[in-house]
PDB file of N, CA and C in Angstrom:
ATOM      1  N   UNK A   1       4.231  -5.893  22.410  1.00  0.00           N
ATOM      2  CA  UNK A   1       5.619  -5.549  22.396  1.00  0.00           C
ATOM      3  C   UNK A   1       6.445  -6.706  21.873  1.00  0.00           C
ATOM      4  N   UNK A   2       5.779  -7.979  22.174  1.00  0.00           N
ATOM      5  CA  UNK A   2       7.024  -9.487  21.566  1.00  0.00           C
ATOM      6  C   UNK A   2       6.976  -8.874  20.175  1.00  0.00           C
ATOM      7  N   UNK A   3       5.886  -9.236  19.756  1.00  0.00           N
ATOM      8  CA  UNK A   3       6.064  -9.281  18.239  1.00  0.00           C
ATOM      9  C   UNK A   3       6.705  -7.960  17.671  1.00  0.00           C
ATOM     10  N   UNK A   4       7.143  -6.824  18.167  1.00  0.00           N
ATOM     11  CA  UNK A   4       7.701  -5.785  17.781  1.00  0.00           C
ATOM     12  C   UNK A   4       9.243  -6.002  17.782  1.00  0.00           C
ATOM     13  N   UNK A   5       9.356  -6.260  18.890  1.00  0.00           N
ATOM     14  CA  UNK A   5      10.777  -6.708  19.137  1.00  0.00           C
ATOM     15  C   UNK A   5      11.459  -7.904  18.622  1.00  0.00           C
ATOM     16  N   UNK A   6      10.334  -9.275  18.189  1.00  0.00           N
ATOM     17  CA  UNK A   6      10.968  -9.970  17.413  1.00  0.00           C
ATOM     18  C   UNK A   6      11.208  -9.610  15.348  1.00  0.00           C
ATOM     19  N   UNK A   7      10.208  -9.041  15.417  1.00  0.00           N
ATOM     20  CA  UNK A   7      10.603  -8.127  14.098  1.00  0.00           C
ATOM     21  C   UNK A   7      11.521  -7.109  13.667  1.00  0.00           C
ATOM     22  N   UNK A   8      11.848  -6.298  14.780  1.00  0.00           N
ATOM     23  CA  UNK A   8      13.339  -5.392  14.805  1.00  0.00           C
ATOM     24  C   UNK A   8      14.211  -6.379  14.607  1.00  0.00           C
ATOM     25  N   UNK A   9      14.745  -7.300  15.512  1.00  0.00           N
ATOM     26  CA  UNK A   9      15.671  -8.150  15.780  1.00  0.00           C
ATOM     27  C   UNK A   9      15.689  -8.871  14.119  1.00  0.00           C
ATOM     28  N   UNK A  10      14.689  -9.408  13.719  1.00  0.00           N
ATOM     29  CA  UNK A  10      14.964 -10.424  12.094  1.00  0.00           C
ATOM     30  C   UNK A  10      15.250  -9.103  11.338  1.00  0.00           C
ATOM     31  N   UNK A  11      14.697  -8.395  11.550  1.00  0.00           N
ATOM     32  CA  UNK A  11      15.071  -7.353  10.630  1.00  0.00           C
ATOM     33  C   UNK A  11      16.528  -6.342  10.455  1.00  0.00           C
ATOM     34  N   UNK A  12      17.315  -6.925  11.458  1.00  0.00           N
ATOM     35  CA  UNK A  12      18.752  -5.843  11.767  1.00  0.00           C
ATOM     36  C   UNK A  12      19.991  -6.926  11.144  1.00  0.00           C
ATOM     37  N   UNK A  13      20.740  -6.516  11.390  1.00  0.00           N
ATOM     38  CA  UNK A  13      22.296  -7.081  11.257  1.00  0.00           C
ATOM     39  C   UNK A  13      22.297  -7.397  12.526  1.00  0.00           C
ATOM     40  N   UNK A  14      23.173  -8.881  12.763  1.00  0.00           N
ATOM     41  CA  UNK A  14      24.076  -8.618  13.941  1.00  0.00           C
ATOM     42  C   UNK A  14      24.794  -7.563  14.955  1.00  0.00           C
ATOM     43  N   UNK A  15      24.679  -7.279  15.665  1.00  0.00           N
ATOM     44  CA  UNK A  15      25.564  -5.883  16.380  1.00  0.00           C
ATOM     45  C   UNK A  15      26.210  -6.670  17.238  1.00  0.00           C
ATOM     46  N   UNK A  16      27.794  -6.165  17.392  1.00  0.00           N
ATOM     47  CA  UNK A  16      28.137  -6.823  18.396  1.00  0.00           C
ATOM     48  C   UNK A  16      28.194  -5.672  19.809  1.00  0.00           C
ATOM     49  N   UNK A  17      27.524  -5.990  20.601  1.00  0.00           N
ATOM     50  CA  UNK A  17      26.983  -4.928  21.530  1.00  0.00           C
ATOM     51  C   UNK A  17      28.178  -5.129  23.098  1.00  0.00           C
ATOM     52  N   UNK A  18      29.311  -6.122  22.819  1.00  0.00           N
ATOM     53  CA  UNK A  18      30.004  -6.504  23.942  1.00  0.00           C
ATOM     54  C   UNK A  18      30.318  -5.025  24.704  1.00  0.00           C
ATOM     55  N   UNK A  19      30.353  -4.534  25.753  1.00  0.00           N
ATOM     56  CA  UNK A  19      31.028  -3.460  26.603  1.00  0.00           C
ATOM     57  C   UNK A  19      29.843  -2.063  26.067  1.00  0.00           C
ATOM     58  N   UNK A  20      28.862  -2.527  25.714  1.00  0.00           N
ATOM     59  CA  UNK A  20      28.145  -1.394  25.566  1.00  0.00           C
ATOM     60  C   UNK A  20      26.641  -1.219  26.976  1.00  0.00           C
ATOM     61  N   UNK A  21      26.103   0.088  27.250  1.00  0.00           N
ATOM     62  CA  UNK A  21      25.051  -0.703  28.242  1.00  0.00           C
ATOM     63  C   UNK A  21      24.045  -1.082  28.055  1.00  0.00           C
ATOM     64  N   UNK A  22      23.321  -1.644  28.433  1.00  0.00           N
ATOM     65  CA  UNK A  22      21.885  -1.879  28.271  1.00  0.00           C
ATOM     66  C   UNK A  22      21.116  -0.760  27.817  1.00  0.00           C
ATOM     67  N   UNK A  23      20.825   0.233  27.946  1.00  0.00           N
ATOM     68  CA  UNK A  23      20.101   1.372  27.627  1.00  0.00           C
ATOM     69  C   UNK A  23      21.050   1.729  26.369  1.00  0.00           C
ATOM     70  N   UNK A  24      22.170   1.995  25.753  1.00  0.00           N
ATOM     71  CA  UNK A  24      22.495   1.784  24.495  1.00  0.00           C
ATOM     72  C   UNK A  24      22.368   0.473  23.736  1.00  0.00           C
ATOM     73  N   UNK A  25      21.798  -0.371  23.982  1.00  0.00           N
ATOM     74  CA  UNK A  25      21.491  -1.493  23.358  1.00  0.00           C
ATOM     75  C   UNK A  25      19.870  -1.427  23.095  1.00  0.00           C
ATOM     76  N   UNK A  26      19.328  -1.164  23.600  1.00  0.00           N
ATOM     77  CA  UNK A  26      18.007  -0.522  23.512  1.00  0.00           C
ATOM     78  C   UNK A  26      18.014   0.183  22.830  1.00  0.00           C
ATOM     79  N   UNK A  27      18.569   1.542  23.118  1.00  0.00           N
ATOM     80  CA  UNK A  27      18.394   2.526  21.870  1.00  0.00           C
ATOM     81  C   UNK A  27      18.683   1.636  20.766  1.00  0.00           C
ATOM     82  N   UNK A  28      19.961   1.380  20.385  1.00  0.00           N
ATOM     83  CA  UNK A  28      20.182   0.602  18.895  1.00  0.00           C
ATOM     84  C   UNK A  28      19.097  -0.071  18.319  1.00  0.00           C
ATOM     85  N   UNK A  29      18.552  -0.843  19.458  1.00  0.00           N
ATOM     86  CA  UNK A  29      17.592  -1.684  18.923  1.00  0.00           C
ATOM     87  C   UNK A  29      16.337  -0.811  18.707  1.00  0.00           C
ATOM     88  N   UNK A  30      16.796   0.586  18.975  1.00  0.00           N
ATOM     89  CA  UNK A  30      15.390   1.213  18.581  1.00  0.00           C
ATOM     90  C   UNK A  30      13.620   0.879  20.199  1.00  0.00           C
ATOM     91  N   UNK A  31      14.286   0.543  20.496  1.00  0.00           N
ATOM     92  CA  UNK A  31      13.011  -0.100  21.369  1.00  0.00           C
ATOM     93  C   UNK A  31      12.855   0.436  22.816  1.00  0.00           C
ATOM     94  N   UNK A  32      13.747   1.482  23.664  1.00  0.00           N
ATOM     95  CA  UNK A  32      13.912   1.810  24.806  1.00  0.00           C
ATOM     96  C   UNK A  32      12.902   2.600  25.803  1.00  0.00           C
ATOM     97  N   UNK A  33      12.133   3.397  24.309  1.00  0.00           N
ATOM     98  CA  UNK A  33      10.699   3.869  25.050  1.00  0.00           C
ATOM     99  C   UNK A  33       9.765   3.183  25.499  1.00  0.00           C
ATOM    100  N   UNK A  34       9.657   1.751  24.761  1.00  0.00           N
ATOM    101  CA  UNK A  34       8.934   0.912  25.051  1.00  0.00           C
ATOM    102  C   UNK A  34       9.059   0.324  26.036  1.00  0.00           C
ATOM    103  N   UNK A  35      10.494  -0.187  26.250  1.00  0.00           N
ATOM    104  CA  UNK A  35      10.803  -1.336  27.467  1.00  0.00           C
ATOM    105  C   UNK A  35      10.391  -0.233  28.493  1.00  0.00           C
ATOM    106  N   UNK A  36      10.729   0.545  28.536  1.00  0.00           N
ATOM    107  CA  UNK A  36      10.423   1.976  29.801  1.00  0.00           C
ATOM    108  C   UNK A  36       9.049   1.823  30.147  1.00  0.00           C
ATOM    109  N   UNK A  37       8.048   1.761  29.073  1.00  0.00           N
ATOM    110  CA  UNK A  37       6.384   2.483  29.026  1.00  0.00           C
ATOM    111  C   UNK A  37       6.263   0.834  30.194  1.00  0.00           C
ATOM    112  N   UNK A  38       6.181  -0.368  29.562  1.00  0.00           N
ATOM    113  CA  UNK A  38       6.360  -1.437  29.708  1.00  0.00           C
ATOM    114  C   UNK A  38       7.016  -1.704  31.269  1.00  0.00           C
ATOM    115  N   UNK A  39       7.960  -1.550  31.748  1.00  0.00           N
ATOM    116  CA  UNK A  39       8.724  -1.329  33.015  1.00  0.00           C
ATOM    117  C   UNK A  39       7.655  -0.347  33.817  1.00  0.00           C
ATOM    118  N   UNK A  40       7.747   0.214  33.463  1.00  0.00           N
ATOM    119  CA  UNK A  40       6.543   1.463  34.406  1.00  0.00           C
ATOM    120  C   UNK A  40       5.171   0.921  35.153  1.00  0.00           C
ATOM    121  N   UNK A  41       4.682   0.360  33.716  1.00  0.00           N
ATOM    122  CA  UNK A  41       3.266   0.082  33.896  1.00  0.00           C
ATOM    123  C   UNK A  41       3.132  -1.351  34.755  1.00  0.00           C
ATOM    124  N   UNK A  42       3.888  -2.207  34.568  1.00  0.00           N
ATOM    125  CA  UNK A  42       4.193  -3.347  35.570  1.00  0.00           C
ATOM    126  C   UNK A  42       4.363  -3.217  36.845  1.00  0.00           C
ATOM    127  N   UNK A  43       5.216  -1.721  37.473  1.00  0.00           N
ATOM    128  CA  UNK A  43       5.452  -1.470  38.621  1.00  0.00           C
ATOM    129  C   UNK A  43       3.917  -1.014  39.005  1.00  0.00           C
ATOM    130  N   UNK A  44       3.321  -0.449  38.096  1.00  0.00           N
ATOM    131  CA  UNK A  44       2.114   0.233  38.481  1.00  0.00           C
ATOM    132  C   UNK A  44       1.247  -0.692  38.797  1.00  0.00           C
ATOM    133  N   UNK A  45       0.896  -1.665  37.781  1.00  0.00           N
ATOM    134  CA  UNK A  45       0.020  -2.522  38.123  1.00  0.00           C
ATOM    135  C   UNK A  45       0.442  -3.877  39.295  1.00  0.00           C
ATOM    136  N   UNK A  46       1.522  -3.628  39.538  1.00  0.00           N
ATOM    137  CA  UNK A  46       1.996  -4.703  40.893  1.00  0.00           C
ATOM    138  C   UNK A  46       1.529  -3.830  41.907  1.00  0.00           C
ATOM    139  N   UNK A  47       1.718  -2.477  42.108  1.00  0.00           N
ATOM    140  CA  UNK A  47       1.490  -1.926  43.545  1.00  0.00           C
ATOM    141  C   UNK A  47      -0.268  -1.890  43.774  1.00  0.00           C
ATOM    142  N   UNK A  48      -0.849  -1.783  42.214  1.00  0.00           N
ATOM    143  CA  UNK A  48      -2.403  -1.669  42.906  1.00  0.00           C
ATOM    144  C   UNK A  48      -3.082  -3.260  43.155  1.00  0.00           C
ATOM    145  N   UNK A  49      -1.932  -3.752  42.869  1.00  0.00           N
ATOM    146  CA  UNK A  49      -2.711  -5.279  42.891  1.00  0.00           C
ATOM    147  C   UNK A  49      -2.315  -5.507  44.344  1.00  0.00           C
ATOM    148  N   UNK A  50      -0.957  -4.824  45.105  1.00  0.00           N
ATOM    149  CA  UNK A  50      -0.903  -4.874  46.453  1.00  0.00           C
ATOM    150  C   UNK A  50      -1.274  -4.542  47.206  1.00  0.00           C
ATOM    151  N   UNK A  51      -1.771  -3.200  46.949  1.00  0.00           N
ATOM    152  CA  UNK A  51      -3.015  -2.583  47.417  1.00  0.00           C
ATOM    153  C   UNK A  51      -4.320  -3.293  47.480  1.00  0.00           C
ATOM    154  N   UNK A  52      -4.439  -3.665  47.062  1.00  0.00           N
ATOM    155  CA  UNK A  52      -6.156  -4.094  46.379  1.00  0.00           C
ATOM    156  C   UNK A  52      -6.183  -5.705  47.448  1.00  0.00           C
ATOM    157  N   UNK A  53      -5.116  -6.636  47.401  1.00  0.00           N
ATOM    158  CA  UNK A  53      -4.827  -7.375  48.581  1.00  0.00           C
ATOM    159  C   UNK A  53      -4.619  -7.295  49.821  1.00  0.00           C
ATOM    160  N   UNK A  54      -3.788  -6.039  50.524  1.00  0.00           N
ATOM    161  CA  UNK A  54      -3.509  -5.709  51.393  1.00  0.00           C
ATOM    162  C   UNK A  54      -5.039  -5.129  52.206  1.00  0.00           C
ATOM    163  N   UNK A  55      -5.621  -4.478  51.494  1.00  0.00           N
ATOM    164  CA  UNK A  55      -7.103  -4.309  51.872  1.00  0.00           C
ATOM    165  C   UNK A  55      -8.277  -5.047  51.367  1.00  0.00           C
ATOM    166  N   UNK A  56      -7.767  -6.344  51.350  1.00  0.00           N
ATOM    167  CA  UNK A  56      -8.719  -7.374  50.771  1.00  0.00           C
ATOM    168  C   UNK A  56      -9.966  -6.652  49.819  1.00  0.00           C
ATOM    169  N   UNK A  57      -9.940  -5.846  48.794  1.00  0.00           N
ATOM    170  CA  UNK A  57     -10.459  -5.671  47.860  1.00  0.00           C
ATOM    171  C   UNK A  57     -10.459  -6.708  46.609  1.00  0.00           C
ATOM    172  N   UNK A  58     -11.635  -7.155  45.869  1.00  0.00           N
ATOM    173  CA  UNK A  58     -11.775  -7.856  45.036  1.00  0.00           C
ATOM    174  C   UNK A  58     -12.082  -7.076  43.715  1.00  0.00           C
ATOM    175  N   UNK A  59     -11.524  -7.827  42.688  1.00  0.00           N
ATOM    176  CA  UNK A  59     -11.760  -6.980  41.229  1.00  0.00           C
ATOM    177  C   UNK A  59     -13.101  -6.430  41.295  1.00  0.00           C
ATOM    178  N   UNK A  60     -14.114  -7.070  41.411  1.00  0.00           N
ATOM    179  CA  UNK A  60     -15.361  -6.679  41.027  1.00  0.00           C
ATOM    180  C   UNK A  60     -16.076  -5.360  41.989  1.00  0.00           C
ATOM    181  N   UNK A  61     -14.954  -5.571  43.516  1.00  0.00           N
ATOM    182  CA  UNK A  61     -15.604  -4.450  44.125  1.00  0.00           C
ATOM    183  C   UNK A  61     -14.986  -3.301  43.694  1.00  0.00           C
ATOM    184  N   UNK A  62     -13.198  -3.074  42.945  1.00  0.00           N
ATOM    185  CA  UNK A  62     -12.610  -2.111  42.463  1.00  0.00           C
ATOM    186  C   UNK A  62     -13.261  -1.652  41.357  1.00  0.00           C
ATOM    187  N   UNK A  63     -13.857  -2.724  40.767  1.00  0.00           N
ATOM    188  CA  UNK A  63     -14.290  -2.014  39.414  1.00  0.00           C
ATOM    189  C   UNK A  63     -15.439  -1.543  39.587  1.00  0.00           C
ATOM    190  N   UNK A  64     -16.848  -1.801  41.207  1.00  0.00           N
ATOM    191  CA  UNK A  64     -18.028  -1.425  41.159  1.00  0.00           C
ATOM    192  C   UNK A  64     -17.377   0.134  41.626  1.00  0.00           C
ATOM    193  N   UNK A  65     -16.510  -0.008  42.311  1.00  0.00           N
ATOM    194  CA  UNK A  65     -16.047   1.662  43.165  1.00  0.00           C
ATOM    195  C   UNK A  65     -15.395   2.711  41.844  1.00  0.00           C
ATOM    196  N   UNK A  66     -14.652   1.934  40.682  1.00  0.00           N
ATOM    197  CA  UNK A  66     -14.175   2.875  39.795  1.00  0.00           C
ATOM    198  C   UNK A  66     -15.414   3.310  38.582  1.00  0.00           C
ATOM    199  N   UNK A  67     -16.173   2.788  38.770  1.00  0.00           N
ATOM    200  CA  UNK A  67     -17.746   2.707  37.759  1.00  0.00           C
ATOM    201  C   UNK A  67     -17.363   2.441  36.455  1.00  0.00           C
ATOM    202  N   UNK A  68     -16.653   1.104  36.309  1.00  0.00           N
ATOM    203  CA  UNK A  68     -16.263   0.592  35.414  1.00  0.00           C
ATOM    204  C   UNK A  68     -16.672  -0.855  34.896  1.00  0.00           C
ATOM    205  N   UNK A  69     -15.858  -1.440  33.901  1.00  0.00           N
ATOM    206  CA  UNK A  69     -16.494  -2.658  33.723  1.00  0.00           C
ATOM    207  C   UNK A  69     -14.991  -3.844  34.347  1.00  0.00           C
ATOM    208  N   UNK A  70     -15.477  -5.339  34.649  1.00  0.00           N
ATOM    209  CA  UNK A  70     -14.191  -5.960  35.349  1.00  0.00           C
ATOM    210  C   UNK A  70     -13.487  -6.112  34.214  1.00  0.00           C
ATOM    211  N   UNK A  71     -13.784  -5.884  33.229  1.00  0.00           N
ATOM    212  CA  UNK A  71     -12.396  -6.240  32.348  1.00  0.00           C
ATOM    213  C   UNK A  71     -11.516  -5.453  31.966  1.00  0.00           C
ATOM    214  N   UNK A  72     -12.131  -3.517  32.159  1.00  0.00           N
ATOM    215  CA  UNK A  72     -11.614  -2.463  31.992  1.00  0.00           C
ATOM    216  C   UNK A  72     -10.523  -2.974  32.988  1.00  0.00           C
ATOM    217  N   UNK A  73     -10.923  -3.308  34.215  1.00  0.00           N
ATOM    218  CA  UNK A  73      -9.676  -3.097  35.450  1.00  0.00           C
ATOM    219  C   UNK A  73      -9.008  -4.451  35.191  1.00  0.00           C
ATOM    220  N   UNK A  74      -9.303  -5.642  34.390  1.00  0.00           N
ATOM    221  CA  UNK A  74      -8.268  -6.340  34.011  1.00  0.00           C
ATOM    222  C   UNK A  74      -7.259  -5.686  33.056  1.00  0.00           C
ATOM    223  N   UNK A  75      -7.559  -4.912  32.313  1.00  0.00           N
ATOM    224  CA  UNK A  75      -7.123  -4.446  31.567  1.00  0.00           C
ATOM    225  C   UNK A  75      -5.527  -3.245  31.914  1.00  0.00           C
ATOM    226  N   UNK A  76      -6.125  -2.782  33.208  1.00  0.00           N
ATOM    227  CA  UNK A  76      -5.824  -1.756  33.510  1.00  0.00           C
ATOM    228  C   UNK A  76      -4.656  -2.508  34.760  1.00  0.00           C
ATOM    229  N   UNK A  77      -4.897  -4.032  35.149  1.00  0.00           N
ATOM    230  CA  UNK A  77      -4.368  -4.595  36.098  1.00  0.00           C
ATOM    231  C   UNK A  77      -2.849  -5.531  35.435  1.00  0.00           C
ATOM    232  N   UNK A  78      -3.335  -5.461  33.808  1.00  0.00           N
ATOM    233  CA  UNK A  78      -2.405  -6.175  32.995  1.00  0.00           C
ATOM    234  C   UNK A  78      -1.304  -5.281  32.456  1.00  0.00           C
ATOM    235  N   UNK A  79       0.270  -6.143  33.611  1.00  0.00           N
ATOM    236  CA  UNK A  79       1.461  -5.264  33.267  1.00  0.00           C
ATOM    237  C   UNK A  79       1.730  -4.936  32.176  1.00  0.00           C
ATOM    238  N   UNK A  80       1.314  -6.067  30.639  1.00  0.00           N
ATOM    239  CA  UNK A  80       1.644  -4.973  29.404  1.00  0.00           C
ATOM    240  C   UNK A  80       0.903  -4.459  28.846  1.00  0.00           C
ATOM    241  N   UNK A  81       0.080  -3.816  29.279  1.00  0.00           N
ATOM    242  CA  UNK A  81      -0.816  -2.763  28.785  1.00  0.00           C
ATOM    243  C   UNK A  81      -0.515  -1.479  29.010  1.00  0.00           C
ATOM    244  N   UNK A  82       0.051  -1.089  27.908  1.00  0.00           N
ATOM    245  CA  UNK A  82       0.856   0.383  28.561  1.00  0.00           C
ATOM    246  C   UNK A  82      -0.253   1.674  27.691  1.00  0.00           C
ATOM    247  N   UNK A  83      -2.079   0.901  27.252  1.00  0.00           N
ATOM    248  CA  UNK A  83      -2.762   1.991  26.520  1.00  0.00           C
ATOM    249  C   UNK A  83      -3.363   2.700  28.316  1.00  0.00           C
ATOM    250  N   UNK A  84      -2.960   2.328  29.228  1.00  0.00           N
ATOM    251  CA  UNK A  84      -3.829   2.828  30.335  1.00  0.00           C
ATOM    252  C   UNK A  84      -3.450   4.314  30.411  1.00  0.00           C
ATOM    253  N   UNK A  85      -4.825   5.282  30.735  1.00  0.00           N
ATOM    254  CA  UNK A  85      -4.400   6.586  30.707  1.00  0.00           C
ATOM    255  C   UNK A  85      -4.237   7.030  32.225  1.00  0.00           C
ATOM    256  N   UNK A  86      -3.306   8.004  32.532  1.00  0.00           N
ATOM    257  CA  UNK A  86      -3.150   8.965  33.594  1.00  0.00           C
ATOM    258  C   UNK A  86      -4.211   8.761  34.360  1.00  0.00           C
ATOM    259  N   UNK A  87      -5.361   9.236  34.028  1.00  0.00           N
ATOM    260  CA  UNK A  87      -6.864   9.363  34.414  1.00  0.00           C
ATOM    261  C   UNK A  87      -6.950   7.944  35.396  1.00  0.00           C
ATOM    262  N   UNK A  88      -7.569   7.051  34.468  1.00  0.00           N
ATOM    263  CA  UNK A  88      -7.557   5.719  34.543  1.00  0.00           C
ATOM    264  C   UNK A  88      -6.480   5.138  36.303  1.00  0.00           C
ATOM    265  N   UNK A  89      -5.327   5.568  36.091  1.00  0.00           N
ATOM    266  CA  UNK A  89      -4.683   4.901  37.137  1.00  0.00           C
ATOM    267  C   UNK A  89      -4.690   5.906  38.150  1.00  0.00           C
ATOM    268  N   UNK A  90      -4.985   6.972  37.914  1.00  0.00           N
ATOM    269  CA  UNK A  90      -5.063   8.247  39.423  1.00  0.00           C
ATOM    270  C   UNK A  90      -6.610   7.155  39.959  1.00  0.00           C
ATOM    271  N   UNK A  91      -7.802   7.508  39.652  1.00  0.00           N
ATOM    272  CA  UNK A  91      -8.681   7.023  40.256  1.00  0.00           C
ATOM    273  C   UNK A  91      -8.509   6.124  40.706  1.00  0.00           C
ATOM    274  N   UNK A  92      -8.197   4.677  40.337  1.00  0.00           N
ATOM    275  CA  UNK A  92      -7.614   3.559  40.816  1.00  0.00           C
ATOM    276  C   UNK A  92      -6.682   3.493  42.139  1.00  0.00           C
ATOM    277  N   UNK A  93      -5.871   4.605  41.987  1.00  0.00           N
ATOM    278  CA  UNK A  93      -5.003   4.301  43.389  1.00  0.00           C
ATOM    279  C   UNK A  93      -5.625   5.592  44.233  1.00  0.00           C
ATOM    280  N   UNK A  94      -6.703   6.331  43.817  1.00  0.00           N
ATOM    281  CA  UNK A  94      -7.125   6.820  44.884  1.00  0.00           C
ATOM    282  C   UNK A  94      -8.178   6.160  45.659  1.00  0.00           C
ATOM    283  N   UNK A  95      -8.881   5.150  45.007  1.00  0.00           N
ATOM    284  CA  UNK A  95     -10.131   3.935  45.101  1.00  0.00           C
ATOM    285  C   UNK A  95      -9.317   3.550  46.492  1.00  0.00           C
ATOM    286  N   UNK A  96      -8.344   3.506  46.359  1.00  0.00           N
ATOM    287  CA  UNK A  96      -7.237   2.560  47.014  1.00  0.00           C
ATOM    288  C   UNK A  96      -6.837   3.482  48.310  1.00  0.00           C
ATOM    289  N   UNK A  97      -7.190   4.478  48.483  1.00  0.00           N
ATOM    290  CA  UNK A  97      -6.368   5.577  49.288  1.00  0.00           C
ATOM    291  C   UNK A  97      -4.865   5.866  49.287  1.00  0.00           C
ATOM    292  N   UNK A  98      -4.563   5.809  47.675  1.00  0.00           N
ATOM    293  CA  UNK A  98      -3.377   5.812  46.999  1.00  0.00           C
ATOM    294  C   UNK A  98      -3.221   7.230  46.501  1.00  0.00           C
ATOM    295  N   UNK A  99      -2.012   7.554  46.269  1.00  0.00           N
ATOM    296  CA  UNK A  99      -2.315   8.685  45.120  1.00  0.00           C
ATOM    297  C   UNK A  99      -0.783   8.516  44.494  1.00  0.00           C
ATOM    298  N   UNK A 100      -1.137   8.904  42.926  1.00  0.00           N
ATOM    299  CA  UNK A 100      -0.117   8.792  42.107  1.00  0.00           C
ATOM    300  C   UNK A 100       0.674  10.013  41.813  1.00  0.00           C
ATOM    301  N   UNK A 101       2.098   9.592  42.015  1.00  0.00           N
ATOM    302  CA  UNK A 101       3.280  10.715  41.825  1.00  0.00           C
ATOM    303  C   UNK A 101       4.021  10.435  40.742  1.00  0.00           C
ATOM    304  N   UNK A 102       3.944  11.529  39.969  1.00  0.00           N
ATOM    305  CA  UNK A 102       4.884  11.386  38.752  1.00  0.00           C
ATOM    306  C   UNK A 102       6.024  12.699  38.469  1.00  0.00           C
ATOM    307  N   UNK A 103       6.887  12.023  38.231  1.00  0.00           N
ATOM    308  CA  UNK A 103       8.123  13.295  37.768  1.00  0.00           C
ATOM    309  C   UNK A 103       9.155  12.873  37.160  1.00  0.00           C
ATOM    310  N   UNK A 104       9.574  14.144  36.325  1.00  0.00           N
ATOM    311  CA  UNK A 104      10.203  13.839  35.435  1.00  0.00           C
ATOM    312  C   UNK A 104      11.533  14.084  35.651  1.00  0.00           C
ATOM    313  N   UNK A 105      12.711  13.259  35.005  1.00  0.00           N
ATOM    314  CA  UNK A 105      14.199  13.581  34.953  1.00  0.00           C
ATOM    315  C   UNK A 105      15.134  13.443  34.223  1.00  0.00           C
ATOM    316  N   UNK A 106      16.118  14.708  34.351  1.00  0.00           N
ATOM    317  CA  UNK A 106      17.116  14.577  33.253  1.00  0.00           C
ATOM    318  C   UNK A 106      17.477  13.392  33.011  1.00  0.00           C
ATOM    319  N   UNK A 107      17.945  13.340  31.603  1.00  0.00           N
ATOM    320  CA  UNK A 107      18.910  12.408  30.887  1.00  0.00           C
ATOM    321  C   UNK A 107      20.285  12.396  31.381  1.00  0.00           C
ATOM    322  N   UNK A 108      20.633  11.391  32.011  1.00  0.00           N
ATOM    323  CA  UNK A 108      21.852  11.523  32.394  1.00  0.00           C
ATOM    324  C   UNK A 108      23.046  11.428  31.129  1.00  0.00           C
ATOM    325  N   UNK A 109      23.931  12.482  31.369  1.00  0.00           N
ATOM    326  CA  UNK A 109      24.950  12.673  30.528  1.00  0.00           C
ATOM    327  C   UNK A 109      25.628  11.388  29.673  1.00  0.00           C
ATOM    328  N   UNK A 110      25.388  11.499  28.510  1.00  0.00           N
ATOM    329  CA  UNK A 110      26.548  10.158  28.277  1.00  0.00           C
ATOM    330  C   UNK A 110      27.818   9.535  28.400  1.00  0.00           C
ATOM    331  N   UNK A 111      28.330   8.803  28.823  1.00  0.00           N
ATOM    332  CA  UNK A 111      29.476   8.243  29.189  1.00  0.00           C
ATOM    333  C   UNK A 111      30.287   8.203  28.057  1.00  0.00           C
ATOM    334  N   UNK A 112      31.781   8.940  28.453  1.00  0.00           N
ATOM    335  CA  UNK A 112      32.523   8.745  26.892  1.00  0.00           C
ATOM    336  C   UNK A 112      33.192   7.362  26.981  1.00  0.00           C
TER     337      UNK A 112
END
């Protein structure tokens, strides 16, 4: 994601973005799905890493219980890695006696 975002940025004009919000500054910059995918997957991978402490689980025993390899679950443990699939993180937080909730929501109206 750096190197994406430092290439938008050399690549634009100046904007002067004063009194605009953050999520329209994003959009402009084109980049808001990302910071989102990115934001998500960090929360995700902080809670199974709290999990995984809280029940003194070690990588190697998560990854012998997910029948994986330890670098898959480094992989899968690393906040910017947003290639992790659905699949991938349900098992994981059920390893965990977790289970994953997802839902979706409107776009809130734009502000005139």
């Amino acid at each position: 994601m750096k190197g994406t975002v430092m290439n938008v940025r050399k690549n634009r004009k100046r904007t002067d973005h004063s009194g605009s919000t953050f999520n329209s500054f994003l959009e402009q910059e084109g980049i808001r799905e990302e910071v989102e995918a990115v934001a998500i997957k960090r929360v995700l991978a902080w809670q199974l890493e709290q999990a995984m402490q809280e029940q003194q689980k070690t990588k190697r025993a998560m990854a012998k219980q997910l029948h994986t390899s330890r670098s898959q679950l480094d992989r899968l443990l690393d906040p910017r890695n947003i290639s992790v699939t659905l699949d991938t993180i349900t098992r994981a937080a059920r390893a965990l006696g977790k289970r994953l909730i997802i839902r979706m929501a409107d776009v809130k109206a734009k502000r005139a």
